[in-house]
C-alpha atoms as a PDB file:
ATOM      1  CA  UNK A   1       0.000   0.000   0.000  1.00  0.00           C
ATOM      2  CA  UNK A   2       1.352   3.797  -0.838  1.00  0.00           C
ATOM      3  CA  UNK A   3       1.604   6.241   1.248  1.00  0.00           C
ATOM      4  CA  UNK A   4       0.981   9.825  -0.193  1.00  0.00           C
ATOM      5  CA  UNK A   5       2.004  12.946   1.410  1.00  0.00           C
ATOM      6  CA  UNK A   6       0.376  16.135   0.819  1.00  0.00           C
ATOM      7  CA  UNK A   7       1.710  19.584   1.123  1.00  0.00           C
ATOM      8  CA  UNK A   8       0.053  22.767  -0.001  1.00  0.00           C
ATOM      9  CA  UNK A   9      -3.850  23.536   0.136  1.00  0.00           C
ATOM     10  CA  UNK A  10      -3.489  22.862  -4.128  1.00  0.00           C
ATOM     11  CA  UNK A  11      -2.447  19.487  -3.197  1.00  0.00           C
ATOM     12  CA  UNK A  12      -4.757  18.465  -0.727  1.00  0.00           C
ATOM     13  CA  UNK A  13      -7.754  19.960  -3.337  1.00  0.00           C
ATOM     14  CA  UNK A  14      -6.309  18.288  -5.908  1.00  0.00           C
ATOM     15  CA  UNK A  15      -6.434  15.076  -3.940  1.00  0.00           C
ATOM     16  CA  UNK A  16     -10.339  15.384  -1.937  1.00  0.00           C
ATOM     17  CA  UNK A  17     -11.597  16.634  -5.997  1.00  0.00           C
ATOM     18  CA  UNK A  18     -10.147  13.186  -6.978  1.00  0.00           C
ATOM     19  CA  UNK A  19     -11.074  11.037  -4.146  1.00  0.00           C
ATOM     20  CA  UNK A  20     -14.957  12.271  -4.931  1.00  0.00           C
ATOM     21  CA  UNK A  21     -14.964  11.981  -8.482  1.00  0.00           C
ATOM     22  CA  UNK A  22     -14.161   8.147  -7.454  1.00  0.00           C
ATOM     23  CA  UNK A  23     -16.885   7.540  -4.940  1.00  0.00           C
ATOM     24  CA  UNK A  24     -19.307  10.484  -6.075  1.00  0.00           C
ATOM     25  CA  UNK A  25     -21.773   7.938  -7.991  1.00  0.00           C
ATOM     26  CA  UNK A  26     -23.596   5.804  -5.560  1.00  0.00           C
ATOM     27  CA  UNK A  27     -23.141   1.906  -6.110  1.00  0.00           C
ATOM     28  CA  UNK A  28     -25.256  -0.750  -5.355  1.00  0.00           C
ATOM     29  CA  UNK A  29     -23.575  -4.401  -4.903  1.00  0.00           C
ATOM     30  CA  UNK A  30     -26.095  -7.689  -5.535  1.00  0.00           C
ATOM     31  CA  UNK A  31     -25.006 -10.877  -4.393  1.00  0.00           C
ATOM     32  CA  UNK A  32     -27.280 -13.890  -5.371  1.00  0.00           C
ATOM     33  CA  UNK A  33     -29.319 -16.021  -8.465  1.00  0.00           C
ATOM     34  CA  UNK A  34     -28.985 -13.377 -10.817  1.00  0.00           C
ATOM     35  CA  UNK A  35     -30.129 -13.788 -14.371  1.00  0.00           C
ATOM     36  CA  UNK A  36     -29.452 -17.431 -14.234  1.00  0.00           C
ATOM     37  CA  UNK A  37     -32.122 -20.436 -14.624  1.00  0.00           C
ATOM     38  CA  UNK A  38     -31.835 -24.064 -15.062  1.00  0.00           C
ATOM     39  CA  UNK A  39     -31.768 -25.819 -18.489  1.00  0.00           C
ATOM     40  CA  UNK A  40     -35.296 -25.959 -18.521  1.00  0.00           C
ATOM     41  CA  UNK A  41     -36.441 -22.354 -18.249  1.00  0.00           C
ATOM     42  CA  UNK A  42     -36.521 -22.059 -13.926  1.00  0.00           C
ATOM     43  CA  UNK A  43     -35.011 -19.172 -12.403  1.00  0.00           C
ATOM     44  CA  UNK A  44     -32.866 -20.469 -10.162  1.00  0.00           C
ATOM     45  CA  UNK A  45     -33.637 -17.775  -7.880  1.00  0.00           C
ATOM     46  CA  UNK A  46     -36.887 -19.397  -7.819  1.00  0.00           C
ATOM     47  CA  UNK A  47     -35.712 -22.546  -6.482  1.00  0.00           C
ATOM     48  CA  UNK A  48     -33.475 -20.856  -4.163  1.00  0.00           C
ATOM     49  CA  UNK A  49     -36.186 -19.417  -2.533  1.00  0.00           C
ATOM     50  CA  UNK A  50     -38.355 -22.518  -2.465  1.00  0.00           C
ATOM     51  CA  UNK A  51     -35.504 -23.983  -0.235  1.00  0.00           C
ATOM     52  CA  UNK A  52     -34.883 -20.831   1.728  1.00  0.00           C
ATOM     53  CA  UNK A  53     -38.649 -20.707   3.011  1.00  0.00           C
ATOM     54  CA  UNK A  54     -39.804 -24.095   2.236  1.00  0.00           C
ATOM     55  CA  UNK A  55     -42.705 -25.333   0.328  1.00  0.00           C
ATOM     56  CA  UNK A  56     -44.950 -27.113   2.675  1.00  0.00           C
ATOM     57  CA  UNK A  57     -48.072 -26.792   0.688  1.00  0.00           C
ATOM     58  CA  UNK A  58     -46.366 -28.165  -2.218  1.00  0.00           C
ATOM     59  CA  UNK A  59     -47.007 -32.194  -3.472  1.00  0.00           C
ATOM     60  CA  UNK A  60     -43.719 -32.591  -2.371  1.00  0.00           C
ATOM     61  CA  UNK A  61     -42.853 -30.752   0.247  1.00  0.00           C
ATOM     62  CA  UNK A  62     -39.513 -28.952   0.873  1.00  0.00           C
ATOM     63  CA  UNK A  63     -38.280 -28.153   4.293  1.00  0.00           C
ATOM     64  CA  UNK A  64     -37.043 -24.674   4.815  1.00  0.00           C
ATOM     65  CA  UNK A  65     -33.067 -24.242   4.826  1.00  0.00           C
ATOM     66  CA  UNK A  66     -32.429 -20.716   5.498  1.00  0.00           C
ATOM     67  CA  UNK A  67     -29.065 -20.940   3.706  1.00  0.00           C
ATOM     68  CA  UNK A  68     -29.224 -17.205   2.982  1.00  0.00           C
ATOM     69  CA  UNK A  69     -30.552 -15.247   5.988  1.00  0.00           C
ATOM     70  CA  UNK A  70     -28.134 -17.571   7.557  1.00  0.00           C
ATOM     71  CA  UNK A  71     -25.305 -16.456   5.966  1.00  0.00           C
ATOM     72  CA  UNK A  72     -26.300 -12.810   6.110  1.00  0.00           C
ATOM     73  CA  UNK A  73     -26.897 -13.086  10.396  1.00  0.00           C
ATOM     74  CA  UNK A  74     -23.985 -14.818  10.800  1.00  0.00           C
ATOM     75  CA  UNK A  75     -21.395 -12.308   8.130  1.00  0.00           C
ATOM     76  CA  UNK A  76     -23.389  -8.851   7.903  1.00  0.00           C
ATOM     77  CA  UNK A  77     -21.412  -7.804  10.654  1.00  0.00           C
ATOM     78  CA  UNK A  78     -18.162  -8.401   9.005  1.00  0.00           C
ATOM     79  CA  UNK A  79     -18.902  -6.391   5.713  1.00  0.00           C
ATOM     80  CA  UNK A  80     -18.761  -2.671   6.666  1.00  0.00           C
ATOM     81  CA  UNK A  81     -15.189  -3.265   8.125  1.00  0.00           C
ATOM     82  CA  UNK A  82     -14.353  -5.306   5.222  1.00  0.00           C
ATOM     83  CA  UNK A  83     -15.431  -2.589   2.752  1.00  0.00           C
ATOM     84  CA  UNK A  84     -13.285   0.034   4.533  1.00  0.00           C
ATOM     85  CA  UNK A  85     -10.125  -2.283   4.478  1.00  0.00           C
ATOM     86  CA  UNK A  86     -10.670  -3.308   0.806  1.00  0.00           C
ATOM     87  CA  UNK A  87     -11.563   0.463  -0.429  1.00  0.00           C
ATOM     88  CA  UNK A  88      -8.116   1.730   1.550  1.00  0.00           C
ATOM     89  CA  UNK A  89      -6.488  -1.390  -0.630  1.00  0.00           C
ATOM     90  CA  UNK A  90      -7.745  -0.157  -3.471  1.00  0.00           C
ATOM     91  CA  UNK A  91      -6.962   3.285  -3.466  1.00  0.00           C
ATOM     92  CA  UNK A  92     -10.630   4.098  -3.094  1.00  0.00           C
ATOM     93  CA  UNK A  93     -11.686   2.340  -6.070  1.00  0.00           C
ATOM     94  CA  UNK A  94     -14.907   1.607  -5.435  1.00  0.00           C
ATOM     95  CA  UNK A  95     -15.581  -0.310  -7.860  1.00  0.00           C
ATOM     96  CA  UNK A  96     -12.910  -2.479  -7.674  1.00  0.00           C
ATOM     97  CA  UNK A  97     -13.903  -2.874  -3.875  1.00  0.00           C
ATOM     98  CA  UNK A  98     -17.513  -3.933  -4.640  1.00  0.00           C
ATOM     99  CA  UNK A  99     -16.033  -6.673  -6.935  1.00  0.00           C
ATOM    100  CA  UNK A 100     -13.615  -7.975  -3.972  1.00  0.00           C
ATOM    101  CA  UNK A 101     -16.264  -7.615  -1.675  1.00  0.00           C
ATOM    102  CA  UNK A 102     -19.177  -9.387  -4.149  1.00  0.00           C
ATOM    103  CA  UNK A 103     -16.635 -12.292  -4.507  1.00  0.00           C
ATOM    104  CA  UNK A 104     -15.955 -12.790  -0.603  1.00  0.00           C
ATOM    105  CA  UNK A 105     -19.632 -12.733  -0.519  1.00  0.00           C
ATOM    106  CA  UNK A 106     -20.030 -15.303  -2.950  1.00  0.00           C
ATOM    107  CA  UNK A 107     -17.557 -17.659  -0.936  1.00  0.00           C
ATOM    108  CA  UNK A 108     -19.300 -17.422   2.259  1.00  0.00           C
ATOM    109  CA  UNK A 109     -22.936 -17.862   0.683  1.00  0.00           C
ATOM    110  CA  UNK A 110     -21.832 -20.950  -1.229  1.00  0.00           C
ATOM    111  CA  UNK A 111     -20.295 -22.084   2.011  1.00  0.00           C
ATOM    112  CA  UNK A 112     -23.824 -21.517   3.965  1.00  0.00           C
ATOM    113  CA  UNK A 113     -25.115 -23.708   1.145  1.00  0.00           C
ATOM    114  CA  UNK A 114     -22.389 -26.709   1.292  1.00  0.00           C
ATOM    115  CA  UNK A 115     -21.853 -26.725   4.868  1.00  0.00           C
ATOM    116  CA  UNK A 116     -24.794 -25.428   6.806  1.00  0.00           C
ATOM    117  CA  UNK A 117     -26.254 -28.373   8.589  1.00  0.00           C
ATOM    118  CA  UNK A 118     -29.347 -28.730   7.262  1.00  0.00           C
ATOM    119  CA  UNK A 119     -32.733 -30.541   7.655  1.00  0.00           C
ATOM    120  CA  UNK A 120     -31.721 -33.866   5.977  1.00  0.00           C
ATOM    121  CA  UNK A 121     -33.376 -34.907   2.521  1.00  0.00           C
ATOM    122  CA  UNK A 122     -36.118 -37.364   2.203  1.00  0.00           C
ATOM    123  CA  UNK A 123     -35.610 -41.165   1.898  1.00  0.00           C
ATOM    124  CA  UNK A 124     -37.326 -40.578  -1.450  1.00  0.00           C
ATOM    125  CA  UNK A 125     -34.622 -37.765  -2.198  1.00  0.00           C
ATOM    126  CA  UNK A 126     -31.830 -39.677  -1.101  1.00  0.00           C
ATOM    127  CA  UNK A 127     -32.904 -42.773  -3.534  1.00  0.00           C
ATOM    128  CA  UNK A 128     -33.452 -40.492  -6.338  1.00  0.00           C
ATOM    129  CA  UNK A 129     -30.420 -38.587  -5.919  1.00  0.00           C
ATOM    130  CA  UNK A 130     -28.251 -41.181  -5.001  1.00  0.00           C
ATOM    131  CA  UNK A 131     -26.869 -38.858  -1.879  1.00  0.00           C
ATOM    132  CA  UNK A 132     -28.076 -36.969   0.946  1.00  0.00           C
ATOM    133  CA  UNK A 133     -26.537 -33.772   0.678  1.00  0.00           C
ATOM    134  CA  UNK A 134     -29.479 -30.562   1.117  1.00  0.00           C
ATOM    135  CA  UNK A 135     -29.829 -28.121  -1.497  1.00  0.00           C
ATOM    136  CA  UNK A 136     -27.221 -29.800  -3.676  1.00  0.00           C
ATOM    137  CA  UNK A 137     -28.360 -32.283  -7.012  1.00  0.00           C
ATOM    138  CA  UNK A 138     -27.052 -30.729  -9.730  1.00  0.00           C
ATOM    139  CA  UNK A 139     -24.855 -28.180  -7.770  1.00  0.00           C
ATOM    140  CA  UNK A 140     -26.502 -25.758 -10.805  1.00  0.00           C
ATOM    141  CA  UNK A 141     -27.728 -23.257  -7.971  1.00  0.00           C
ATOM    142  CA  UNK A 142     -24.700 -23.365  -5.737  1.00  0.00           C
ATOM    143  CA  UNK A 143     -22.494 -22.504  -9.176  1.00  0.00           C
ATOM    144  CA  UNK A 144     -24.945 -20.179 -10.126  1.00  0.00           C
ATOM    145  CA  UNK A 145     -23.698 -17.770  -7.412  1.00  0.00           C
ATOM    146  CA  UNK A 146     -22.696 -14.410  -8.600  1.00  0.00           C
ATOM    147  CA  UNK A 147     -22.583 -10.776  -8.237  1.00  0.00           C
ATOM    148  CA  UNK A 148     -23.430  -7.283 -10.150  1.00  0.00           C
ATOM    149  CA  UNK A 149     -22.551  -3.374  -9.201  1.00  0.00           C
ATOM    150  CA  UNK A 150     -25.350  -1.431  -9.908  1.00  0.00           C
ATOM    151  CA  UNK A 151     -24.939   2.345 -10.602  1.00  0.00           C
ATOM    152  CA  UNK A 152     -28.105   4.173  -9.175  1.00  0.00           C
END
Protein backbone atom coordinates (compact mmCIF):
# COMPACT_ATOMS: atom_id res chain seq x y z
CA UNK A 1 0.00 0.00 0.00
CA UNK A 2 1.35 3.80 -0.84
CA UNK A 3 1.60 6.24 1.25
CA UNK A 4 0.98 9.82 -0.19
CA UNK A 5 2.00 12.95 1.41
CA UNK A 6 0.38 16.14 0.82
CA UNK A 7 1.71 19.58 1.12
CA UNK A 8 0.05 22.77 0.00
CA UNK A 9 -3.85 23.54 0.14
CA UNK A 10 -3.49 22.86 -4.13
CA UNK A 11 -2.45 19.49 -3.20
CA UNK A 12 -4.76 18.46 -0.73
CA UNK A 13 -7.75 19.96 -3.34
CA UNK A 14 -6.31 18.29 -5.91
CA UNK A 15 -6.43 15.08 -3.94
CA UNK A 16 -10.34 15.38 -1.94
CA UNK A 17 -11.60 16.63 -6.00
CA UNK A 18 -10.15 13.19 -6.98
CA UNK A 19 -11.07 11.04 -4.15
CA UNK A 20 -14.96 12.27 -4.93
CA UNK A 21 -14.96 11.98 -8.48
CA UNK A 22 -14.16 8.15 -7.45
CA UNK A 23 -16.88 7.54 -4.94
CA UNK A 24 -19.31 10.48 -6.08
CA UNK A 25 -21.77 7.94 -7.99
CA UNK A 26 -23.60 5.80 -5.56
CA UNK A 27 -23.14 1.91 -6.11
CA UNK A 28 -25.26 -0.75 -5.35
CA UNK A 29 -23.57 -4.40 -4.90
CA UNK A 30 -26.10 -7.69 -5.54
CA UNK A 31 -25.01 -10.88 -4.39
CA UNK A 32 -27.28 -13.89 -5.37
CA UNK A 33 -29.32 -16.02 -8.46
CA UNK A 34 -28.98 -13.38 -10.82
CA UNK A 35 -30.13 -13.79 -14.37
CA UNK A 36 -29.45 -17.43 -14.23
CA UNK A 37 -32.12 -20.44 -14.62
CA UNK A 38 -31.83 -24.06 -15.06
CA UNK A 39 -31.77 -25.82 -18.49
CA UNK A 40 -35.30 -25.96 -18.52
CA UNK A 41 -36.44 -22.35 -18.25
CA UNK A 42 -36.52 -22.06 -13.93
CA UNK A 43 -35.01 -19.17 -12.40
CA UNK A 44 -32.87 -20.47 -10.16
CA UNK A 45 -33.64 -17.77 -7.88
CA UNK A 46 -36.89 -19.40 -7.82
CA UNK A 47 -35.71 -22.55 -6.48
CA UNK A 48 -33.48 -20.86 -4.16
CA UNK A 49 -36.19 -19.42 -2.53
CA UNK A 50 -38.35 -22.52 -2.46
CA UNK A 51 -35.50 -23.98 -0.23
CA UNK A 52 -34.88 -20.83 1.73
CA UNK A 53 -38.65 -20.71 3.01
CA UNK A 54 -39.80 -24.10 2.24
CA UNK A 55 -42.71 -25.33 0.33
CA UNK A 56 -44.95 -27.11 2.67
CA UNK A 57 -48.07 -26.79 0.69
CA UNK A 58 -46.37 -28.16 -2.22
CA UNK A 59 -47.01 -32.19 -3.47
CA UNK A 60 -43.72 -32.59 -2.37
CA UNK A 61 -42.85 -30.75 0.25
CA UNK A 62 -39.51 -28.95 0.87
CA UNK A 63 -38.28 -28.15 4.29
CA UNK A 64 -37.04 -24.67 4.81
CA UNK A 65 -33.07 -24.24 4.83
CA UNK A 66 -32.43 -20.72 5.50
CA UNK A 67 -29.06 -20.94 3.71
CA UNK A 68 -29.22 -17.20 2.98
CA UNK A 69 -30.55 -15.25 5.99
CA UNK A 70 -28.13 -17.57 7.56
CA UNK A 71 -25.31 -16.46 5.97
CA UNK A 72 -26.30 -12.81 6.11
CA UNK A 73 -26.90 -13.09 10.40
CA UNK A 74 -23.98 -14.82 10.80
CA UNK A 75 -21.39 -12.31 8.13
CA UNK A 76 -23.39 -8.85 7.90
CA UNK A 77 -21.41 -7.80 10.65
CA UNK A 78 -18.16 -8.40 9.01
CA UNK A 79 -18.90 -6.39 5.71
CA UNK A 80 -18.76 -2.67 6.67
CA UNK A 81 -15.19 -3.26 8.12
CA UNK A 82 -14.35 -5.31 5.22
CA UNK A 83 -15.43 -2.59 2.75
CA UNK A 84 -13.29 0.03 4.53
CA UNK A 85 -10.12 -2.28 4.48
CA UNK A 86 -10.67 -3.31 0.81
CA UNK A 87 -11.56 0.46 -0.43
CA UNK A 88 -8.12 1.73 1.55
CA UNK A 89 -6.49 -1.39 -0.63
CA UNK A 90 -7.75 -0.16 -3.47
CA UNK A 91 -6.96 3.29 -3.47
CA UNK A 92 -10.63 4.10 -3.09
CA UNK A 93 -11.69 2.34 -6.07
CA UNK A 94 -14.91 1.61 -5.43
CA UNK A 95 -15.58 -0.31 -7.86
CA UNK A 96 -12.91 -2.48 -7.67
CA UNK A 97 -13.90 -2.87 -3.88
CA UNK A 98 -17.51 -3.93 -4.64
CA UNK A 99 -16.03 -6.67 -6.94
CA UNK A 100 -13.62 -7.98 -3.97
CA UNK A 101 -16.26 -7.62 -1.67
CA UNK A 102 -19.18 -9.39 -4.15
CA UNK A 103 -16.63 -12.29 -4.51
CA UNK A 104 -15.96 -12.79 -0.60
CA UNK A 105 -19.63 -12.73 -0.52
CA UNK A 106 -20.03 -15.30 -2.95
CA UNK A 107 -17.56 -17.66 -0.94
CA UNK A 108 -19.30 -17.42 2.26
CA UNK A 109 -22.94 -17.86 0.68
CA UNK A 110 -21.83 -20.95 -1.23
CA UNK A 111 -20.29 -22.08 2.01
CA UNK A 112 -23.82 -21.52 3.97
CA UNK A 113 -25.11 -23.71 1.14
CA UNK A 114 -22.39 -26.71 1.29
CA UNK A 115 -21.85 -26.73 4.87
CA UNK A 116 -24.79 -25.43 6.81
CA UNK A 117 -26.25 -28.37 8.59
CA UNK A 118 -29.35 -28.73 7.26
CA UNK A 119 -32.73 -30.54 7.66
CA UNK A 120 -31.72 -33.87 5.98
CA UNK A 121 -33.38 -34.91 2.52
CA UNK A 122 -36.12 -37.36 2.20
CA UNK A 123 -35.61 -41.16 1.90
CA UNK A 124 -37.33 -40.58 -1.45
CA UNK A 125 -34.62 -37.77 -2.20
CA UNK A 126 -31.83 -39.68 -1.10
CA UNK A 127 -32.90 -42.77 -3.53
CA UNK A 128 -33.45 -40.49 -6.34
CA UNK A 129 -30.42 -38.59 -5.92
CA UNK A 130 -28.25 -41.18 -5.00
CA UNK A 131 -26.87 -38.86 -1.88
CA UNK A 132 -28.08 -36.97 0.95
CA UNK A 133 -26.54 -33.77 0.68
CA UNK A 134 -29.48 -30.56 1.12
CA UNK A 135 -29.83 -28.12 -1.50
CA UNK A 136 -27.22 -29.80 -3.68
CA UNK A 137 -28.36 -32.28 -7.01
CA UNK A 138 -27.05 -30.73 -9.73
CA UNK A 139 -24.85 -28.18 -7.77
CA UNK A 140 -26.50 -25.76 -10.81
CA UNK A 141 -27.73 -23.26 -7.97
CA UNK A 142 -24.70 -23.36 -5.74
CA UNK A 143 -22.49 -22.50 -9.18
CA UNK A 144 -24.95 -20.18 -10.13
CA UNK A 145 -23.70 -17.77 -7.41
CA UNK A 146 -22.70 -14.41 -8.60
CA UNK A 147 -22.58 -10.78 -8.24
CA UNK A 148 -23.43 -7.28 -10.15
CA UNK A 149 -22.55 -3.37 -9.20
CA UNK A 150 -25.35 -1.43 -9.91
CA UNK A 151 -24.94 2.34 -10.60
CA UNK A 152 -28.10 4.17 -9.17
Amino acid sequence: MATVTLKGGEKFEAAMLELARKIDQPKTLQVGFIDTTYPDGTPVAMVALWNEYGTPNAKHPIPPRPFFRTMIANKSGEWPDGIAAKLKDTNYDVDETLNQVGEIIEGQLRDSIINGGWVANSPATIARKGFDRPLQDTEHMVNSITHKIKTS
